[in-house]
Protein backbone atom coordinates (compact mmCIF):
# COMPACT_ATOMS: atom_id res chain seq x y z
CA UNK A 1 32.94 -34.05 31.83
CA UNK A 2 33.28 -34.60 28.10
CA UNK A 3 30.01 -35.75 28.26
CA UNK A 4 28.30 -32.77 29.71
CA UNK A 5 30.81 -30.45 27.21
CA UNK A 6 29.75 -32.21 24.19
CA UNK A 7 25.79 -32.05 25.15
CA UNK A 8 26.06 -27.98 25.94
CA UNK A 9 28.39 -27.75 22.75
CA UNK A 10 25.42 -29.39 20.89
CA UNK A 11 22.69 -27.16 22.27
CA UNK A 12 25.11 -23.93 21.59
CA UNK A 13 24.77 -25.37 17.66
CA UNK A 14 20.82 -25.68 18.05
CA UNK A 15 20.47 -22.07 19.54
CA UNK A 16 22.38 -20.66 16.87
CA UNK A 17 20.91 -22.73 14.35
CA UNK A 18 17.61 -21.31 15.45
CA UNK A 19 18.57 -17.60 14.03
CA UNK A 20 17.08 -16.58 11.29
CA UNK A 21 18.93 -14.79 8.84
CA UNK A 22 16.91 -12.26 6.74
CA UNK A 23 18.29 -10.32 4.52
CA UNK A 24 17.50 -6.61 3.12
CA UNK A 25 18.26 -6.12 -0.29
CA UNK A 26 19.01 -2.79 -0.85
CA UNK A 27 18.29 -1.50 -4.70
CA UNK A 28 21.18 1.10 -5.86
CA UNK A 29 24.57 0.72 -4.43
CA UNK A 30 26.14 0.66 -1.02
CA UNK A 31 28.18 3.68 -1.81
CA UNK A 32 24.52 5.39 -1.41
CA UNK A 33 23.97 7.49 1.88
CA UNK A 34 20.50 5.81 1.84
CA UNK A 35 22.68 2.49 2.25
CA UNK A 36 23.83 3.84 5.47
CA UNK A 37 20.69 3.31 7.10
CA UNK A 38 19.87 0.66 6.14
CA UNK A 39 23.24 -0.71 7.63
CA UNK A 40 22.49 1.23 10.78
CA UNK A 41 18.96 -0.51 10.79
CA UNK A 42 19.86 -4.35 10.79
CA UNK A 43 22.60 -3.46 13.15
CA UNK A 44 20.06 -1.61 15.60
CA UNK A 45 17.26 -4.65 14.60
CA UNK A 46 20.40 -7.11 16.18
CA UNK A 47 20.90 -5.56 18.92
CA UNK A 48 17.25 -5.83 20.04
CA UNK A 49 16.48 -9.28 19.67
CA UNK A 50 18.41 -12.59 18.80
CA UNK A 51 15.42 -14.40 16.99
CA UNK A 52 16.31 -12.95 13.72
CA UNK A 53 20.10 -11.60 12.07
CA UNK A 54 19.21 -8.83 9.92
CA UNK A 55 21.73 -8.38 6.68
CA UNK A 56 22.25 -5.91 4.55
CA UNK A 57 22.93 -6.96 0.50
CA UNK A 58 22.82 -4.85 -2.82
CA UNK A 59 21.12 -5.64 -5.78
CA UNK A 60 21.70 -2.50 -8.28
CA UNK A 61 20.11 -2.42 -11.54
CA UNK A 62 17.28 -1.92 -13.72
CA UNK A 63 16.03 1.04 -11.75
CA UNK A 64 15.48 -0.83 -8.36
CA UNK A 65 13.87 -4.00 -10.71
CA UNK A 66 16.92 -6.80 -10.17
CA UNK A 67 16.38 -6.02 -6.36
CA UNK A 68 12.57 -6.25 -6.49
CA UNK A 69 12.88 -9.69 -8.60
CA UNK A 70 15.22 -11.04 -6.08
CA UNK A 71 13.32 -10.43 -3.12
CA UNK A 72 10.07 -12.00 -4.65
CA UNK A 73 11.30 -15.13 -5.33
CA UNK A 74 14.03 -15.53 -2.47
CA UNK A 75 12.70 -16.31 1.00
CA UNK A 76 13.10 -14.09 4.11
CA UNK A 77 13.94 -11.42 1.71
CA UNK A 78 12.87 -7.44 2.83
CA UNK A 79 13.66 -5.36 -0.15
CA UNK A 80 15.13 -1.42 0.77
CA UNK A 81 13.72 0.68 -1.89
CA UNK A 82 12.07 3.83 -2.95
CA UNK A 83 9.24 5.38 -5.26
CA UNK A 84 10.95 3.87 -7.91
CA UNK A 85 9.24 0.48 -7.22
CA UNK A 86 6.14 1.86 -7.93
CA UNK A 87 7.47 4.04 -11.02
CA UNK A 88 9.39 1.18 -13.08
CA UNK A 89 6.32 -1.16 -14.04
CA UNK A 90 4.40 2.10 -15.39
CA UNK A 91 7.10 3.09 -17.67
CA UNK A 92 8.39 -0.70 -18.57
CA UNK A 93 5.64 -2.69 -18.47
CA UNK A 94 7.74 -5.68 -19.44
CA UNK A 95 9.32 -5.58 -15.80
CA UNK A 96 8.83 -9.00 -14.33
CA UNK A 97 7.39 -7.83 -11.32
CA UNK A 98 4.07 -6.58 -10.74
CA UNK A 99 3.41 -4.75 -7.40
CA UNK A 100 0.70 -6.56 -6.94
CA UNK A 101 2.47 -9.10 -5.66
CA UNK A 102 3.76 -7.12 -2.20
CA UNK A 103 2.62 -5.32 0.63
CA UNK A 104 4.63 -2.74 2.71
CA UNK A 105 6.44 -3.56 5.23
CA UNK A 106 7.76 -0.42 7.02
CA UNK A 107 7.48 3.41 5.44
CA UNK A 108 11.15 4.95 6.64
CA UNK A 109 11.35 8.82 5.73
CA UNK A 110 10.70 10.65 3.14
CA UNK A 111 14.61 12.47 1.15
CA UNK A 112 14.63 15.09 -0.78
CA UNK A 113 16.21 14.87 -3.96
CA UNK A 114 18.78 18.00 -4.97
CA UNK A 115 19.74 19.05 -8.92
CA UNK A 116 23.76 19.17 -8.15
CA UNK A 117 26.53 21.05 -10.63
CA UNK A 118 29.89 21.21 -10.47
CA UNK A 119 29.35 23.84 -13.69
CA UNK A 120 26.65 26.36 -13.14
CA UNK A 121 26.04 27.71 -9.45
CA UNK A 122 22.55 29.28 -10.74
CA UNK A 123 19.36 28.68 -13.47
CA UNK A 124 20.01 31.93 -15.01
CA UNK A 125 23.90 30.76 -15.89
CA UNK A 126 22.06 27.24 -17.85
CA UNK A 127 21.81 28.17 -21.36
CA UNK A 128 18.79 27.18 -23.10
CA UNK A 129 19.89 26.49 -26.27
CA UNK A 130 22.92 24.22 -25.87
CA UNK A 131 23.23 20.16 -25.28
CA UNK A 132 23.15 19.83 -21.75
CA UNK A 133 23.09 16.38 -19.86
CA UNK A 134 21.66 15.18 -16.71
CA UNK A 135 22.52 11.89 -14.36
CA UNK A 136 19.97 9.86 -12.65
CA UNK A 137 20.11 6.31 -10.76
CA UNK A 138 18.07 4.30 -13.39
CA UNK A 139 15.69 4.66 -16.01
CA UNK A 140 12.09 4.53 -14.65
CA UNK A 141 12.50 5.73 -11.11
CA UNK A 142 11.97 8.95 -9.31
CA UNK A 143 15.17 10.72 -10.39
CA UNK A 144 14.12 9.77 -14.00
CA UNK A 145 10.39 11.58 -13.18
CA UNK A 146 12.59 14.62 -11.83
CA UNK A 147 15.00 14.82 -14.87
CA UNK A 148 11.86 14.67 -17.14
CA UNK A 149 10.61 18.08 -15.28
CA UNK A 150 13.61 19.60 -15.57
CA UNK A 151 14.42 18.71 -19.41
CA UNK A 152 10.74 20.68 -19.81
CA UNK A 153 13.02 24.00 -19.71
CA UNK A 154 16.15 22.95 -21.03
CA UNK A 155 14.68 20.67 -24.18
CA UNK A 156 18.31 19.70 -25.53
CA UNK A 157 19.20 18.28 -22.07
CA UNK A 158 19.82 14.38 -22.56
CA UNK A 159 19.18 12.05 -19.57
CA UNK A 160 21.73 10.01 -19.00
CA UNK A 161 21.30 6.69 -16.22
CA UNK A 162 23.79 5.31 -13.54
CA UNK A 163 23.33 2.67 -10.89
CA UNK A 164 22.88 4.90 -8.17
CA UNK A 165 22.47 8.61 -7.22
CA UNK A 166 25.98 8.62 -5.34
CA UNK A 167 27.29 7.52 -8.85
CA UNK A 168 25.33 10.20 -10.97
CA UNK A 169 27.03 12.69 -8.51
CA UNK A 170 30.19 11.99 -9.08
CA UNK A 171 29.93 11.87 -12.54
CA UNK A 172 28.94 15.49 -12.28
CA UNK A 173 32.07 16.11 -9.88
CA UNK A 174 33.90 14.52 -12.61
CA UNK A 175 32.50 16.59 -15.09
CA UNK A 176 31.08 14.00 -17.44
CA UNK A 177 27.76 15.40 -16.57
CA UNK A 178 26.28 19.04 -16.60
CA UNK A 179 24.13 17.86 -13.93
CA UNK A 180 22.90 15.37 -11.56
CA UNK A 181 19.99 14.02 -9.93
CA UNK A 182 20.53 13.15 -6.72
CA UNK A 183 19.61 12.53 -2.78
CA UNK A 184 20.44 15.58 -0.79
CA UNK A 185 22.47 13.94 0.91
CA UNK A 186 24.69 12.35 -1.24
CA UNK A 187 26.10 16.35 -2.35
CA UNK A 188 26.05 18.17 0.45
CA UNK A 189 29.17 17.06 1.34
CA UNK A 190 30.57 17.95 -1.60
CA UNK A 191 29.46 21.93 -1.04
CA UNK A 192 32.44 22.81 0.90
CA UNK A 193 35.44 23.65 -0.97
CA UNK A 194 38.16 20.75 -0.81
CA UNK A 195 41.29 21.16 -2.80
CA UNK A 196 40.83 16.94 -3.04
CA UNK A 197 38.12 17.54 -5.04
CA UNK A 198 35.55 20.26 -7.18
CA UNK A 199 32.53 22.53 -5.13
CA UNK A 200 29.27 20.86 -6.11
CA UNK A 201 26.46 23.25 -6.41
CA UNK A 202 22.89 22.80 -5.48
CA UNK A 203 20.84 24.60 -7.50
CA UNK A 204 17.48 23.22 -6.16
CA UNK A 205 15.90 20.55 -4.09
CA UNK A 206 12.34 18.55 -5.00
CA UNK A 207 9.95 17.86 -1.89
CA UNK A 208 8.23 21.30 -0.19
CA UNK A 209 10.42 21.48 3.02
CA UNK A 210 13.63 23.38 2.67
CA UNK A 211 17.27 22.03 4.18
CA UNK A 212 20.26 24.33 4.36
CA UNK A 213 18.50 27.15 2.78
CA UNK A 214 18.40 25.47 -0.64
CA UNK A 215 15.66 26.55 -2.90
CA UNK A 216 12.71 24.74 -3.88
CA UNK A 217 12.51 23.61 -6.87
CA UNK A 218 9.07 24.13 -7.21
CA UNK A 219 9.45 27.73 -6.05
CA UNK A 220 11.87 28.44 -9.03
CA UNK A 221 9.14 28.09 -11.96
CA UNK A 222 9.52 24.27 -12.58
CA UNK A 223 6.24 22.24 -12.31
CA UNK A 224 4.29 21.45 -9.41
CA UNK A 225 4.62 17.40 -9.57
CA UNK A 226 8.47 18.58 -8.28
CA UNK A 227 7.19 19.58 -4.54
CA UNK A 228 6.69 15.71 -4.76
CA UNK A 229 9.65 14.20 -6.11
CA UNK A 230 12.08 12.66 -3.12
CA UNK A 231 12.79 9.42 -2.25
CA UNK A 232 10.43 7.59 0.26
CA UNK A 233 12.52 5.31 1.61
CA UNK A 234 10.70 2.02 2.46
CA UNK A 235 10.51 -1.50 3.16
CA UNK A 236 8.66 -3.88 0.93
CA UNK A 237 8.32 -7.61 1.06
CA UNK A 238 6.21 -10.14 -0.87
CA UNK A 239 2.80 -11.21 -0.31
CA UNK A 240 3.67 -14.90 0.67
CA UNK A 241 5.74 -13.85 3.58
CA UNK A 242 4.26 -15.41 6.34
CA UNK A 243 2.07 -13.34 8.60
CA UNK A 244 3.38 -14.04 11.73
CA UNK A 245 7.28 -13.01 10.36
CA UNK A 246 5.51 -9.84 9.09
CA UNK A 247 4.12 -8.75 12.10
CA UNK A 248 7.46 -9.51 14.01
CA UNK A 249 9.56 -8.00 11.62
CA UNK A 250 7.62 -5.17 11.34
CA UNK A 251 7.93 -4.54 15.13
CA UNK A 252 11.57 -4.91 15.48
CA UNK A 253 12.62 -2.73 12.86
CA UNK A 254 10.06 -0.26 13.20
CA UNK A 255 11.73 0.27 17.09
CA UNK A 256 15.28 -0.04 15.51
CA UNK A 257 14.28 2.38 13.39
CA UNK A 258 13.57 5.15 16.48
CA UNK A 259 17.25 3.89 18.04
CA UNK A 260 19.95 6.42 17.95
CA UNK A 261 21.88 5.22 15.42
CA UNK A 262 19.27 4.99 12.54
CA UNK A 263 17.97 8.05 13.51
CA UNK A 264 21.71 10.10 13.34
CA UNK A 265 22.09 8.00 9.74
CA UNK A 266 18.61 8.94 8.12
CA UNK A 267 19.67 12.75 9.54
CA UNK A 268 22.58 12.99 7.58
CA UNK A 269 20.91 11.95 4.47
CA UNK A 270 18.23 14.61 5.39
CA UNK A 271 15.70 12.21 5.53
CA UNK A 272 12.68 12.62 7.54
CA UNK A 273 9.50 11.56 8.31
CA UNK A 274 6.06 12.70 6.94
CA UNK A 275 2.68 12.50 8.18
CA UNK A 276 1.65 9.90 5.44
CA UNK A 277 4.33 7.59 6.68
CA UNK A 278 2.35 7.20 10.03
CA UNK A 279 -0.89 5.63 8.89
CA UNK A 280 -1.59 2.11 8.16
CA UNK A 281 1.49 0.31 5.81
CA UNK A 282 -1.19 -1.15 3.66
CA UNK A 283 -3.16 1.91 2.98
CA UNK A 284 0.37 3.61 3.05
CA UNK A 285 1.22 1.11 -0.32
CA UNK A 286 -2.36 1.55 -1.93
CA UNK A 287 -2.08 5.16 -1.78
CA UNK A 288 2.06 5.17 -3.02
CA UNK A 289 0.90 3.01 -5.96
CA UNK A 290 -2.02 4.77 -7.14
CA UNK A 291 -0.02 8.03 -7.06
CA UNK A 292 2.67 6.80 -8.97
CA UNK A 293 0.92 5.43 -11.18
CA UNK A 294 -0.70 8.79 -12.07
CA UNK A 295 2.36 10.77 -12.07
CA UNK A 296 3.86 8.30 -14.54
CA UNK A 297 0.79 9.10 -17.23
CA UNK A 298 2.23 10.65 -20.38
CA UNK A 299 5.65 9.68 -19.56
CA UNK A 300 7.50 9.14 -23.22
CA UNK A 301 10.68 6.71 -22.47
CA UNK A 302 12.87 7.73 -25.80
């Protein structure tokens, strides 16, 4: 009896063994309601299968680049990330990554991102004339590109980086900010008036699809390149991941990613998906790069 206990106790250890732990490094913060998905995505990913155990890490910094460094040199490594990959080797060209070396793995949904206030409720109460400043989650990344278009109309409007977009929100709740740059997401729950806390206005949200009634910002005389900025949320790994683990990967998480659960998480982050996000992930990552890479043209980093 002993026997036969110790030989199924030692094939328990070799099944375990035998799952793969992968992890998805996630580049801002897990304070983030983008982080939330990502959470809800490895945990839908386990439920499906038992091959692999997906887990969720956080790599802030450097506008997304500490995450993207990790991943490509740490096996069985998925890096969580946004436009900002493609943005941050345009405007520092001493990154250490080059996005050359990774292919797309899985194209989420696309968030829009929201100019929040606890000051002004409206453009017309922003003076033009006085120093103004504005939060974003990193230099070189898509907030950065947004804060650039806005600064256009306010020109003594200082840009000021965080780690995140949750944390450039707060700072404006906290009033060490005028403004912030910031997933939808992550102030719409501030909107409501809480006597725990100061009403967070949304004066305007990037992307051409309007949530809650919130202005465009493209439709309030700011430049066209806004009806683009958002955060595509996506899934990168490096080239040398093995083909086989790509295609697998790709197939659990893609139908994790229609479960329930990721599905009410990317909601609430006002997340959705786009029509570009349905055609092939390599052509999907030729075409990101390439338009990145144009919108970042002329960009001055002071």
């Amino acid at each position: 009896m002993k026997k036969l206990l110790a030989i199924m106790l030692s094939t328990f250890a070799l099944v375990a063994s035998a799952t793969e732990t992968v992890t998805i490094y996630y580049s801002w913060t897990a304070a983030d309601t983008a982080a939330n998905y990502y959470r809800a995505l490895a945990e839908s990913a386990n439920k499906l299968q038992t091959k692999y155990n997906f887990i969720v890490d956080y790599k802030p910094g450097a506008g997304g680049a500490v995450a993207a460094m990790h991943v490509g040199k740490t096996p069985d490594s998925i890096l969580a990330t946004s436009s900002a990959f493609f943005i941050r080797p345009n405007l520092y060209p001493e990154t250490a990554y080059s996005v050359d070396n990774y292919q797309e793995l899985l194209p989420v949904c696309f968030g829009p991102f929201a100019i929040s206030s606890a000051k002004y409720r409206t453009w017309k109460e922003v003076p033009t004339n006085q120093h103004l400043t504005i939060g974003i989650s990193g230099l070189g990344t898509t907030t950065h590109l947004t804060a650039i278009q806005i600064a256009k109309r306010y020109p003594m409007m200082d840009i000021i980086p965080f780690k995140s977009t949750s944390e450039a929100v707060m700072a404006t709740l906290s009033g060490q900010t005028d403004f912030a740059v910031n997933l939808l997401g992550d102030s719409a729950q501030y909107e409501t008036e809480n006597t725990s806390h100061a009403i967070i206005h949304i004066l305007g949200i990037g992307g051409n699809k309007s949530y809650n009634n919130h202005p465009l910002l493209v439709n309030q005389g700011f430049g066209s390149a806004t009806s683009k900025m958002g955060s595509p949320a996506q899934l990168i790994v490096p080239k040398t991941t093995l083909e086989e683990k790509l295609i697998e990967w790709r197939r659990i998480l893609k139908e994790a990613a229609a479960t329930p659960l990721v599905q009410k998480a990317i909601g609430e982050d006002f997340c959705a998906p786009t029509k570009e996000m349905s055609i092939d992930p390599a052509t999907y990552y030729l075409e990101s790069s390439e338009f990145w890479r144009g919108m970042s043209v002329g960009v001055k980093i002071n």
